[in-house]
C-alpha atoms as a PDB file:
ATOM      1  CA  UNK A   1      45.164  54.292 -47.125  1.00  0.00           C
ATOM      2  CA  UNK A   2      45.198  51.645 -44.875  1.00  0.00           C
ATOM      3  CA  UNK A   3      44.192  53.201 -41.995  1.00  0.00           C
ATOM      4  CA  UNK A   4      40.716  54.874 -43.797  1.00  0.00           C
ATOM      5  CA  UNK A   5      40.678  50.950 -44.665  1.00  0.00           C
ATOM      6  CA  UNK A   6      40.896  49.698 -40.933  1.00  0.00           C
ATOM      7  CA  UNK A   7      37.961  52.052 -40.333  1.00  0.00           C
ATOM      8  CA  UNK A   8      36.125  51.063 -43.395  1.00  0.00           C
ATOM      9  CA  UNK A   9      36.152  47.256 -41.864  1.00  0.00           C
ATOM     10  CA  UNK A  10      35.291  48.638 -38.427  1.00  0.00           C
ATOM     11  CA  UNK A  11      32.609  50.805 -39.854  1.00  0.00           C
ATOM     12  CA  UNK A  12      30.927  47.917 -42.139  1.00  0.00           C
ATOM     13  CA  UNK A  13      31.185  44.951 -39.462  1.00  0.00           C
ATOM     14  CA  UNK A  14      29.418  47.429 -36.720  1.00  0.00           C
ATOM     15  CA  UNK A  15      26.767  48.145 -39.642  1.00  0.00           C
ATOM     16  CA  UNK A  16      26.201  44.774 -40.386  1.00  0.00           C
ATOM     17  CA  UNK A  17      27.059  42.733 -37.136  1.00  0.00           C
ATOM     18  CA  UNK A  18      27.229  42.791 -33.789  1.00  0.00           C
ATOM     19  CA  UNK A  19      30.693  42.145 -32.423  1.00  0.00           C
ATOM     20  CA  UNK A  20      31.498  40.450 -29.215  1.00  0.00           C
ATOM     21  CA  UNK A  21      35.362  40.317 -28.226  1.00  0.00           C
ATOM     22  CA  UNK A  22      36.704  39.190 -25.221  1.00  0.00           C
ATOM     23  CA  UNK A  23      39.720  37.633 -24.063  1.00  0.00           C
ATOM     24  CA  UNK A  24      42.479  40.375 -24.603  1.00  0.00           C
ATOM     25  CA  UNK A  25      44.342  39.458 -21.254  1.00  0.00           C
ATOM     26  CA  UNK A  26      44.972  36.054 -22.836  1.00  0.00           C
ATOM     27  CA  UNK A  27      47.154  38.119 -25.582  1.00  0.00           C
ATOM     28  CA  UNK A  28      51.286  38.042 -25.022  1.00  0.00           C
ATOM     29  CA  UNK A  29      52.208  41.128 -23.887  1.00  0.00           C
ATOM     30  CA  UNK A  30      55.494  41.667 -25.828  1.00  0.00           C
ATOM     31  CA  UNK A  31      57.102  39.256 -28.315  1.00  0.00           C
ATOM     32  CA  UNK A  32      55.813  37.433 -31.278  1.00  0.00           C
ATOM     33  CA  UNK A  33      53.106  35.035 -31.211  1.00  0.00           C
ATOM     34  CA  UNK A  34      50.692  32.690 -33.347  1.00  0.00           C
ATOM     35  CA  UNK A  35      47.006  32.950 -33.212  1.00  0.00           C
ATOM     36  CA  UNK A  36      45.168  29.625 -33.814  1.00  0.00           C
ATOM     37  CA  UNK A  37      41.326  30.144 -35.079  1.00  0.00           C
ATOM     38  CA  UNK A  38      38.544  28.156 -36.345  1.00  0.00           C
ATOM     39  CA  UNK A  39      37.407  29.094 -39.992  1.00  0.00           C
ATOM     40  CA  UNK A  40      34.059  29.394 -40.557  1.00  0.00           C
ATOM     41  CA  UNK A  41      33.473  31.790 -43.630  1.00  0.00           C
ATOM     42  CA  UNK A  42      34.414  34.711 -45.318  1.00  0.00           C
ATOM     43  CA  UNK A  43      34.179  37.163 -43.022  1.00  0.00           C
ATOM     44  CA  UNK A  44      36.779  35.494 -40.676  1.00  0.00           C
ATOM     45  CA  UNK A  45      40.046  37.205 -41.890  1.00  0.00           C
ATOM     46  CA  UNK A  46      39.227  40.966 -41.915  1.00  0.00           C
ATOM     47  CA  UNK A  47      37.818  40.159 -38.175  1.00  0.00           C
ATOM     48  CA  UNK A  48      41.460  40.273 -37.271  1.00  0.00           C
ATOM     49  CA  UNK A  49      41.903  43.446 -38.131  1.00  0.00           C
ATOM     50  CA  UNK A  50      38.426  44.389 -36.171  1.00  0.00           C
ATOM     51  CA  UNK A  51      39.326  42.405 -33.500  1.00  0.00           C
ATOM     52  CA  UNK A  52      43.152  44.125 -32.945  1.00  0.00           C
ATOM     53  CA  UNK A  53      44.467  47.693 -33.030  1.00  0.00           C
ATOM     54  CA  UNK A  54      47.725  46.066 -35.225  1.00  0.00           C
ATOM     55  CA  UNK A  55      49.693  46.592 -37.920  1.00  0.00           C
ATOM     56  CA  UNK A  56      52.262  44.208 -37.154  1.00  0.00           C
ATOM     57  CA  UNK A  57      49.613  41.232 -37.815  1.00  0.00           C
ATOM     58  CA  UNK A  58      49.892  38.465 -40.818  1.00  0.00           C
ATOM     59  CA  UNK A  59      47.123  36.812 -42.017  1.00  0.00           C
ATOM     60  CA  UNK A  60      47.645  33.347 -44.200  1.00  0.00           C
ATOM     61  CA  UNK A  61      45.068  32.961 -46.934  1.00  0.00           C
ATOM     62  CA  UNK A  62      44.681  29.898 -49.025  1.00  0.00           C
ATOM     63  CA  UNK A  63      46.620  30.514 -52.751  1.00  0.00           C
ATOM     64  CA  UNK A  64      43.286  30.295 -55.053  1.00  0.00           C
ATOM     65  CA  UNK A  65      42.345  34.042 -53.404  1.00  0.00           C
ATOM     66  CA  UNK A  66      45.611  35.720 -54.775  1.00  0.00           C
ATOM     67  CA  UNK A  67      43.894  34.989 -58.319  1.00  0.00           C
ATOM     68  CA  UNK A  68      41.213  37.824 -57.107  1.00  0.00           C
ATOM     69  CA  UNK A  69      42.196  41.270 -57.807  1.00  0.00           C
ATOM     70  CA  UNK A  70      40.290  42.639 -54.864  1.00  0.00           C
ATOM     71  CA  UNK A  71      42.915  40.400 -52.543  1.00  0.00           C
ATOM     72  CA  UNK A  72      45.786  40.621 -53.954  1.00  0.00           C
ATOM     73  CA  UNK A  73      45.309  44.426 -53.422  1.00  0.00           C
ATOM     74  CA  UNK A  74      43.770  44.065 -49.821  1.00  0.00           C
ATOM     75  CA  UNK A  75      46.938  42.029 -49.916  1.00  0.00           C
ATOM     76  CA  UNK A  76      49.557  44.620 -50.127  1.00  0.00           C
ATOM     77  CA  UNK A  77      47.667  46.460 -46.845  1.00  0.00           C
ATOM     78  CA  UNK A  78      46.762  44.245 -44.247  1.00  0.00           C
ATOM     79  CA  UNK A  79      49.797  41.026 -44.838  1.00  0.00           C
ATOM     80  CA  UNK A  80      48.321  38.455 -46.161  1.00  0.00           C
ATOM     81  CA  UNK A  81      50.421  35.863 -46.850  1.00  0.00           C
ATOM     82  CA  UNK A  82      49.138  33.551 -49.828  1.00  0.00           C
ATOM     83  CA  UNK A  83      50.120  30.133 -49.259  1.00  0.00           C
ATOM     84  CA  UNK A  84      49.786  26.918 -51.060  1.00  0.00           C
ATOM     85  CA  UNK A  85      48.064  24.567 -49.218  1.00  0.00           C
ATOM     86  CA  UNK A  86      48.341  21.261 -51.156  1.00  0.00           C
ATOM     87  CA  UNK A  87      52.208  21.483 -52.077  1.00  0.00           C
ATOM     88  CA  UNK A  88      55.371  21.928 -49.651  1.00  0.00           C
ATOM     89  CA  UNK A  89      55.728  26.023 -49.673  1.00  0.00           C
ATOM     90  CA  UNK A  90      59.318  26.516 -48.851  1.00  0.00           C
ATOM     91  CA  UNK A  91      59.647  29.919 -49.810  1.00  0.00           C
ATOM     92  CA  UNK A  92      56.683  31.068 -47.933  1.00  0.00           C
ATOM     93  CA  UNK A  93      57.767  29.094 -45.128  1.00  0.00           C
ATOM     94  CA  UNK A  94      61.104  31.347 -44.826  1.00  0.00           C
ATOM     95  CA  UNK A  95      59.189  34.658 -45.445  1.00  0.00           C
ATOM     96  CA  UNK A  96      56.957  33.926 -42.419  1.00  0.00           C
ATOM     97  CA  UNK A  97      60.194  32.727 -39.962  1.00  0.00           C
ATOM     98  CA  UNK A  98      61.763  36.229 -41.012  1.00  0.00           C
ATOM     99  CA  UNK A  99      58.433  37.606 -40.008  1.00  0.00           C
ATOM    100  CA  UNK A 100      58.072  35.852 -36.601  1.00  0.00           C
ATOM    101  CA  UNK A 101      61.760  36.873 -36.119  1.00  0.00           C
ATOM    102  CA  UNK A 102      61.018  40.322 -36.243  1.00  0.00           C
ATOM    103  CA  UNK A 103      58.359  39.985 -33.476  1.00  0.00           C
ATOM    104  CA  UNK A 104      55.075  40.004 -36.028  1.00  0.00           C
ATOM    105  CA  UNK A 105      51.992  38.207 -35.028  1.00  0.00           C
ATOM    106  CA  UNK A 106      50.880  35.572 -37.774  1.00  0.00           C
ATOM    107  CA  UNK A 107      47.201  34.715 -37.811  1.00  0.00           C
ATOM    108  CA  UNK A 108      46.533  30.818 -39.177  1.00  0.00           C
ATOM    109  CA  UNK A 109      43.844  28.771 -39.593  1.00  0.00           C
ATOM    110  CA  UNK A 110      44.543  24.731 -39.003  1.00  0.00           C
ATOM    111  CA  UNK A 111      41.744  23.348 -40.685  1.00  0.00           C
ATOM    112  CA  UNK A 112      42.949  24.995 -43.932  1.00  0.00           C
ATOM    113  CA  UNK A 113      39.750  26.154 -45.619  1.00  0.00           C
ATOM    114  CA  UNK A 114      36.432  27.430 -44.560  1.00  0.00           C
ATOM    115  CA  UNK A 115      33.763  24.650 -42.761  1.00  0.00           C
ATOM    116  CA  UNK A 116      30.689  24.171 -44.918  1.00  0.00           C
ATOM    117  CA  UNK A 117      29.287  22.062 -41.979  1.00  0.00           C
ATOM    118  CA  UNK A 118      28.829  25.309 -39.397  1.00  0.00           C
ATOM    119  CA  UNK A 119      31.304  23.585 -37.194  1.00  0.00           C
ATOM    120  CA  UNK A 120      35.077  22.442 -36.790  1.00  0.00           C
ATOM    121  CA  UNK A 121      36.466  20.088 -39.193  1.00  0.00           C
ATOM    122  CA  UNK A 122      39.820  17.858 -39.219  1.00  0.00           C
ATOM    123  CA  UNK A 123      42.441  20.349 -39.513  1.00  0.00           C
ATOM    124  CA  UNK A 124      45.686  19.856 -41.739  1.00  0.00           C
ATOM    125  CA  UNK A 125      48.880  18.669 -39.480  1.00  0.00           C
ATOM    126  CA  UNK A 126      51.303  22.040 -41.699  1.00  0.00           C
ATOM    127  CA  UNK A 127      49.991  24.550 -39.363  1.00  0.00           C
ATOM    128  CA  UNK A 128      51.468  22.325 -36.609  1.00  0.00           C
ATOM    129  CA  UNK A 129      54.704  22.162 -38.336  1.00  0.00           C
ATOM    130  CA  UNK A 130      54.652  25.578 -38.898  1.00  0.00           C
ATOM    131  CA  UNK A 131      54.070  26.415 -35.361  1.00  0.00           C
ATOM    132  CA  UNK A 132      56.504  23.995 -33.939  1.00  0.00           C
ATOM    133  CA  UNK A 133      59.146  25.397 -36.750  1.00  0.00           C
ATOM    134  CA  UNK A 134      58.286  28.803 -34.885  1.00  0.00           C
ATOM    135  CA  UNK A 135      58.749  28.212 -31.611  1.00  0.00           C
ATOM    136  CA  UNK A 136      56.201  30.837 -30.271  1.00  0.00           C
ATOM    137  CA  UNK A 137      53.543  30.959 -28.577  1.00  0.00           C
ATOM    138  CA  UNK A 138      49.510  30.303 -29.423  1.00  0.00           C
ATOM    139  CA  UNK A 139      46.881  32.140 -28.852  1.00  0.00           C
ATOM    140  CA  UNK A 140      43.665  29.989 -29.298  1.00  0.00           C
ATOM    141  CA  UNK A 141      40.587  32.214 -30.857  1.00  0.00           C
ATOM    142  CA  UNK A 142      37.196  30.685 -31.560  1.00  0.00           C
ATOM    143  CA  UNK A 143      35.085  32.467 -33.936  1.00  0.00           C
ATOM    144  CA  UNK A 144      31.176  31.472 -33.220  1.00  0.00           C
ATOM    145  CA  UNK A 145      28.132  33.727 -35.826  1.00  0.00           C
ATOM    146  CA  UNK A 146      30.369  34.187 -38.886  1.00  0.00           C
ATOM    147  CA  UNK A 147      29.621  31.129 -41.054  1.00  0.00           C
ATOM    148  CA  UNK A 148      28.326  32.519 -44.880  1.00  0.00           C
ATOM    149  CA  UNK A 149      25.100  31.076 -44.572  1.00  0.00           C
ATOM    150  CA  UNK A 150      24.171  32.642 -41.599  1.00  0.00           C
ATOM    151  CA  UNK A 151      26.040  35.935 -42.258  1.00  0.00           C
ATOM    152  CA  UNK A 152      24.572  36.253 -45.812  1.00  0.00           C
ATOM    153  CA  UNK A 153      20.916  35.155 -45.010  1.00  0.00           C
ATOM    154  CA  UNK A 154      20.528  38.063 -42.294  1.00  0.00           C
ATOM    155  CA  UNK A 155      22.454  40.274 -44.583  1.00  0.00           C
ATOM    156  CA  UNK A 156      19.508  39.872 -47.179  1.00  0.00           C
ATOM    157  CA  UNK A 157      16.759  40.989 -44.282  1.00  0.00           C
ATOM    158  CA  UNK A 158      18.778  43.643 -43.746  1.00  0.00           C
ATOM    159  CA  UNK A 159      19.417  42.026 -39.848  1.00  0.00           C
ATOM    160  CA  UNK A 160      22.661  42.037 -38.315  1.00  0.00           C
ATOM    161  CA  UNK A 161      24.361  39.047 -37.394  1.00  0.00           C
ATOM    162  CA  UNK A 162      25.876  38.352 -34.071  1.00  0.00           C
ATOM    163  CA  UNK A 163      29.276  37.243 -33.641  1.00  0.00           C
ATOM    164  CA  UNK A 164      31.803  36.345 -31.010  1.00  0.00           C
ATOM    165  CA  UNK A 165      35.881  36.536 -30.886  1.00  0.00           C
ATOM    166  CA  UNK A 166      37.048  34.672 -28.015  1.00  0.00           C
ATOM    167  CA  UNK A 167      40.667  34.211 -27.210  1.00  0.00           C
ATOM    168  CA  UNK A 168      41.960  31.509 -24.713  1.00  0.00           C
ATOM    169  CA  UNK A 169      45.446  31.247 -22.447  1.00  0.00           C
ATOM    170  CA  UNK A 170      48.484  30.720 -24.644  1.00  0.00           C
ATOM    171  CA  UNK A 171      50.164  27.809 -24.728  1.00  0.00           C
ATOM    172  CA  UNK A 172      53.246  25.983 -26.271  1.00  0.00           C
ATOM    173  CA  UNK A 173      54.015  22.826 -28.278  1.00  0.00           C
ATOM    174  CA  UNK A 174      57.202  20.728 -28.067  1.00  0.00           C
ATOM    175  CA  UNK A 175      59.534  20.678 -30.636  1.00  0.00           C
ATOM    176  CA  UNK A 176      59.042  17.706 -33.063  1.00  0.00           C
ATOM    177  CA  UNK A 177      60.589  14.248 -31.943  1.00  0.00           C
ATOM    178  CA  UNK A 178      63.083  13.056 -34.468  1.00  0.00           C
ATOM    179  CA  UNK A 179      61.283   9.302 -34.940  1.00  0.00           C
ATOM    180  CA  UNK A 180      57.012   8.848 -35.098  1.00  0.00           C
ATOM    181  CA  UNK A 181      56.969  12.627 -36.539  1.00  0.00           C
ATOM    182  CA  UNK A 182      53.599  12.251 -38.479  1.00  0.00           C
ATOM    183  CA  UNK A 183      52.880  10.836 -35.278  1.00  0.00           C
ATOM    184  CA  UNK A 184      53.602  14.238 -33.631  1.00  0.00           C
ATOM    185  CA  UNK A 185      52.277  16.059 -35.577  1.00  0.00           C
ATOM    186  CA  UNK A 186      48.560  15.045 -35.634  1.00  0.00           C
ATOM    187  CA  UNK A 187      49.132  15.072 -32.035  1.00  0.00           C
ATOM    188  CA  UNK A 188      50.153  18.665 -32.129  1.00  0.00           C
ATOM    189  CA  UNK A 189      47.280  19.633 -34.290  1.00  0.00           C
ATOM    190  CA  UNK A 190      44.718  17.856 -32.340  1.00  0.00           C
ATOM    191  CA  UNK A 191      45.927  20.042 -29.342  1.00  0.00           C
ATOM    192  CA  UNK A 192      45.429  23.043 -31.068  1.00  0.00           C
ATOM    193  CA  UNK A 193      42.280  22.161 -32.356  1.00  0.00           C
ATOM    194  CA  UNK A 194      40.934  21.160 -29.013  1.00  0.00           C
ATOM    195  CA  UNK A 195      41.842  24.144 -27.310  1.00  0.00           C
ATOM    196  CA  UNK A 196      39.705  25.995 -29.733  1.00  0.00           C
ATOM    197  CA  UNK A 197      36.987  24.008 -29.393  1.00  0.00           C
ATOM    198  CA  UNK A 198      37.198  24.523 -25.978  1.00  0.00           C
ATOM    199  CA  UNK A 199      36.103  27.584 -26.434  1.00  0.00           C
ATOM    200  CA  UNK A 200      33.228  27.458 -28.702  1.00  0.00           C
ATOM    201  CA  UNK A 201      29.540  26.585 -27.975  1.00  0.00           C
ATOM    202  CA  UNK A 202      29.039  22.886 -28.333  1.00  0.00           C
ATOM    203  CA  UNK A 203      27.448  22.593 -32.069  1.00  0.00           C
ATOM    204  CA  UNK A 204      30.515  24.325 -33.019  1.00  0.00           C
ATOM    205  CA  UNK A 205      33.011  21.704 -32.120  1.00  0.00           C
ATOM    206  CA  UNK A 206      31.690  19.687 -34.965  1.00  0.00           C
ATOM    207  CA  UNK A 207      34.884  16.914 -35.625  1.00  0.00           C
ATOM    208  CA  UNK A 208      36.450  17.712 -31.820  1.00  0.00           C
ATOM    209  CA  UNK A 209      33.485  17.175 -29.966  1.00  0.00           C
ATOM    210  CA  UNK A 210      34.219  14.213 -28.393  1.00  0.00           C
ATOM    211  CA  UNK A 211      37.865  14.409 -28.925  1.00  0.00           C
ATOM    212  CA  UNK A 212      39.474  12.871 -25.230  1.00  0.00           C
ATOM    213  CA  UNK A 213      41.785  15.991 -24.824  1.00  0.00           C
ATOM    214  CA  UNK A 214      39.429  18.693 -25.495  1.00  0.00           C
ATOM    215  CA  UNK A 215      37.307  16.617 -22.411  1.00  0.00           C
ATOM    216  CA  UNK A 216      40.798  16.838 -20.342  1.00  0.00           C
ATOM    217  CA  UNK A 217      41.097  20.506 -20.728  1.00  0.00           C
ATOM    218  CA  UNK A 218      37.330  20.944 -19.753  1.00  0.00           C
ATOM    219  CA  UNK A 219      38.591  18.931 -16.367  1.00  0.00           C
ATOM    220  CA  UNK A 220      41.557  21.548 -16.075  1.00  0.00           C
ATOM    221  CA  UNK A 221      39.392  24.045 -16.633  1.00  0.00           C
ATOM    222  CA  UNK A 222      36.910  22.695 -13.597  1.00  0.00           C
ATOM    223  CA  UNK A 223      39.903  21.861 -11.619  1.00  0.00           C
ATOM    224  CA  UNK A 224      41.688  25.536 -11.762  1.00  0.00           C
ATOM    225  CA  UNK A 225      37.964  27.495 -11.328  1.00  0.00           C
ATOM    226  CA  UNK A 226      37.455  25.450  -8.174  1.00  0.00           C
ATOM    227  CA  UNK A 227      41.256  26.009  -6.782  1.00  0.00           C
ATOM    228  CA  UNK A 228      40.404  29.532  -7.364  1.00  0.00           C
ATOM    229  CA  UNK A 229      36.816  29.690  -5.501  1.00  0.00           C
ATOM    230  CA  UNK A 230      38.708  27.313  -2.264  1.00  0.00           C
ATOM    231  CA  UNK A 231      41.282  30.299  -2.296  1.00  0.00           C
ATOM    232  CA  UNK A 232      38.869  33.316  -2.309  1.00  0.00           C
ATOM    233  CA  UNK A 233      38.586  35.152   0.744  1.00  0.00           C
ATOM    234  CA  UNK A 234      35.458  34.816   2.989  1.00  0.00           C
ATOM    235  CA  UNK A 235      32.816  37.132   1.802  1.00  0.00           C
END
């Protein structure tokens, strides 16, 4: 079943979309690891499963969709993980460790719930935690053409919508400092945040846009293209 599924979600998204997905080098090549994306509307957590060829892959999705039959039985064959967002989730907390310690890839979403703005919004320091609690690495992926409004309206002409999957260079976070941990923490989710902004067009940074780190990674960015052009050979 859940592989006539996979194609079902390939076969629907190439009827109804046009898919763009680049970045694959930027994906660990053994090992468990956490990918980081913006959330822009419905469409966003079967695009994992377009996106990548894998079965070892957990998506978390907000609590209120395990009340629809339709998820909780998508549920049982792609991992999702229901979580509840507003309340400390302990026990869903150790079911994703185990995961993570059995080399699975866990799919989050830091801002917690879908923009209805088109564009980033202030994301919710738990993923953070969650991510430092992990210890793995992050995979930043910016989603850009699959906000509802859009996708719906062109759905109704019967036009297909054109979306993006970009994935960025991993990166870690430190582990949490015992003192100024809230501190830490929006620190740690600003940084995530940023460097998925970084990667989206600019009227999708929304909140971020003028965030001072995601303009220091821009500089890093300018800094390592221009040590690569200076060590080019001589055409």
């Amino acid at each position: 079943m859940k592989y006539f599924l996979r194609w079902l979600i390939r076969a629907i998204f190439n009827l109804v979309a046009r898919v763009d997905v680049t970045g694959y080098e930027n994906l660990p090549k053994e090992g468990s690891f956490v990918i980081a994306t913006n959330h822009l509307g419905i469409v966003d957590a079967p695009m994992a499963f377009y996106a990548l060829d894998r079965w070892d892959m957990f998506v978390m999705i907000a609590e209120k969709w395990e009340k629809v039959t339709l998820f909780r039985w998508l549920g049982k064959y792609f991992n999702f993980i229901f979580i509840d967002r507003f309340n400390p989730d302990i026990k869903t907390l150790r079911k994703v460790i185990k995961l993570m310690e059995e080399d699975n890839i866990l799919v989050i979403a830091p801002e917690g719930t879908r923009s209805r703005v088109g564009s980033l919004i202030e994301a919710k320091p738990g993923v953070s935690y969650l991510a430092t609690k992990l210890n793995r690495p992050i995979v930043p992926v910016a989603l850009a053409g699959t906000e509802d409004e859009v996708f719906f309206a062109n759905l109704k002409r019967l036009k297909r919508t054109r979306m993006t999957v970009t994935a960025g260079p991993a990166f870690t976070l430190p582990s949490l400092p015992k003192e100024n941990r809230d501190e830490a923490l929006k620190q740690y989710t600003d940084e995530i945040m940023c460097h998925i902004a970084a990667l989206l067009p600019e009227k999708y940074r929304g909140f971020y846009a003028e965030h001072l780190r995601l303009k220091e990674l821009f500089i890093e960015k300018e800094k390592r293209t221009q040590h690569v052009k200076e060590h080019l050979p001589n055409a």
